[in-house]
Protein backbone atom coordinates (compact mmCIF):
# COMPACT_ATOMS: atom_id res chain seq x y z
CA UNK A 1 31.18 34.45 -3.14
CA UNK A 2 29.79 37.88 -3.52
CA UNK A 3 26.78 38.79 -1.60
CA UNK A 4 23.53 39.46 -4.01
CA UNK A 5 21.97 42.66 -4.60
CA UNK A 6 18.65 43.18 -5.49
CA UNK A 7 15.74 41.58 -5.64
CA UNK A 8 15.24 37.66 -5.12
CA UNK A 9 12.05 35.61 -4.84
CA UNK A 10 12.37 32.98 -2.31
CA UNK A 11 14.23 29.35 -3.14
CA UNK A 12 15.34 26.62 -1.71
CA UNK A 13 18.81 26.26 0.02
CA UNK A 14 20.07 24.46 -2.64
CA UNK A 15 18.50 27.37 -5.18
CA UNK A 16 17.50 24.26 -7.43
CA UNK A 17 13.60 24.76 -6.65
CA UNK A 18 11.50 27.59 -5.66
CA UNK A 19 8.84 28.30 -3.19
CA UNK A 20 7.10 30.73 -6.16
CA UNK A 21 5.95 29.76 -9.35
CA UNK A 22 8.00 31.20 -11.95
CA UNK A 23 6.95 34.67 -13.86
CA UNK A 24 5.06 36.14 -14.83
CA UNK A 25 3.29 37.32 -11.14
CA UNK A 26 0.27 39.13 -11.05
CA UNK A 27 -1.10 41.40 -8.61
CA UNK A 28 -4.29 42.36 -8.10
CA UNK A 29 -6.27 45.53 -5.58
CA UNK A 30 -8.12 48.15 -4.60
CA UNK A 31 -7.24 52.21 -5.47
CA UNK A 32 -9.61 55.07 -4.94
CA UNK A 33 -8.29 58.49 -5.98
CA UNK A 34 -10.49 61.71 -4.89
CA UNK A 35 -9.13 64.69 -6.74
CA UNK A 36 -10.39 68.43 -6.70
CA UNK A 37 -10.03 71.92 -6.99
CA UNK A 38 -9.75 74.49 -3.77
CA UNK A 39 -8.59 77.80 -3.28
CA UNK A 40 -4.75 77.37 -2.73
CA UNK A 41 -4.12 79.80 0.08
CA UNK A 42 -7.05 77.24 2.36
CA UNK A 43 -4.46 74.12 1.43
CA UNK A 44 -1.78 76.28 2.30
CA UNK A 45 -2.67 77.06 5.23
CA UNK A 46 -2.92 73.60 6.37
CA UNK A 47 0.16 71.62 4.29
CA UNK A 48 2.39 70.24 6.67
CA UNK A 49 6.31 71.30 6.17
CA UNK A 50 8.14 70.09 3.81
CA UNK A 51 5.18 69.95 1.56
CA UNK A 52 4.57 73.11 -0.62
CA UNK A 53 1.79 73.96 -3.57
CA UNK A 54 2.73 72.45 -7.06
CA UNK A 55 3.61 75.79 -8.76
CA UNK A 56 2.07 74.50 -11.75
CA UNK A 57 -1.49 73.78 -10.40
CA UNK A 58 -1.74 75.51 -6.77
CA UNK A 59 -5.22 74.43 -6.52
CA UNK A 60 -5.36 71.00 -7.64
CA UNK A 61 -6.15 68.50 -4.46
CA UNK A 62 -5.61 64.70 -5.05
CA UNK A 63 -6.00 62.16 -2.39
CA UNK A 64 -5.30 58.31 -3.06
């Protein structure tokens, strides 16, 4: 028997029951995004390695 790959929810030993109900699951929480604009060369300055300016919006911020 081949070992499984992926993801699998939790069942039984036998596999005949499971210890979730079935699909669909839903999730529920909490997300707070700040976003801003700055002068790029002040985030620059302070952008830890290997992090670099989006070359496409240097001065966009987002936090989340």
């Amino acid at each position: 028997m081949t070992e499984p790959k992926g993801f699998f929810y939790p069942r039984s030993q036998s596999g005949q029951s499971s210890l979730l109900p079935p699909p669909p699951w839903h999730y529920a929480g909490d997300l707070l995004t700040v976003e801003y604009r700055t002068d790029p060369k002040l985030i620059a300055d302070i952008l830890p390695a290997p992090l670099t300016l989006a070359a496409e919006d240097p001065g966009a911020v987002a936090l989340i």
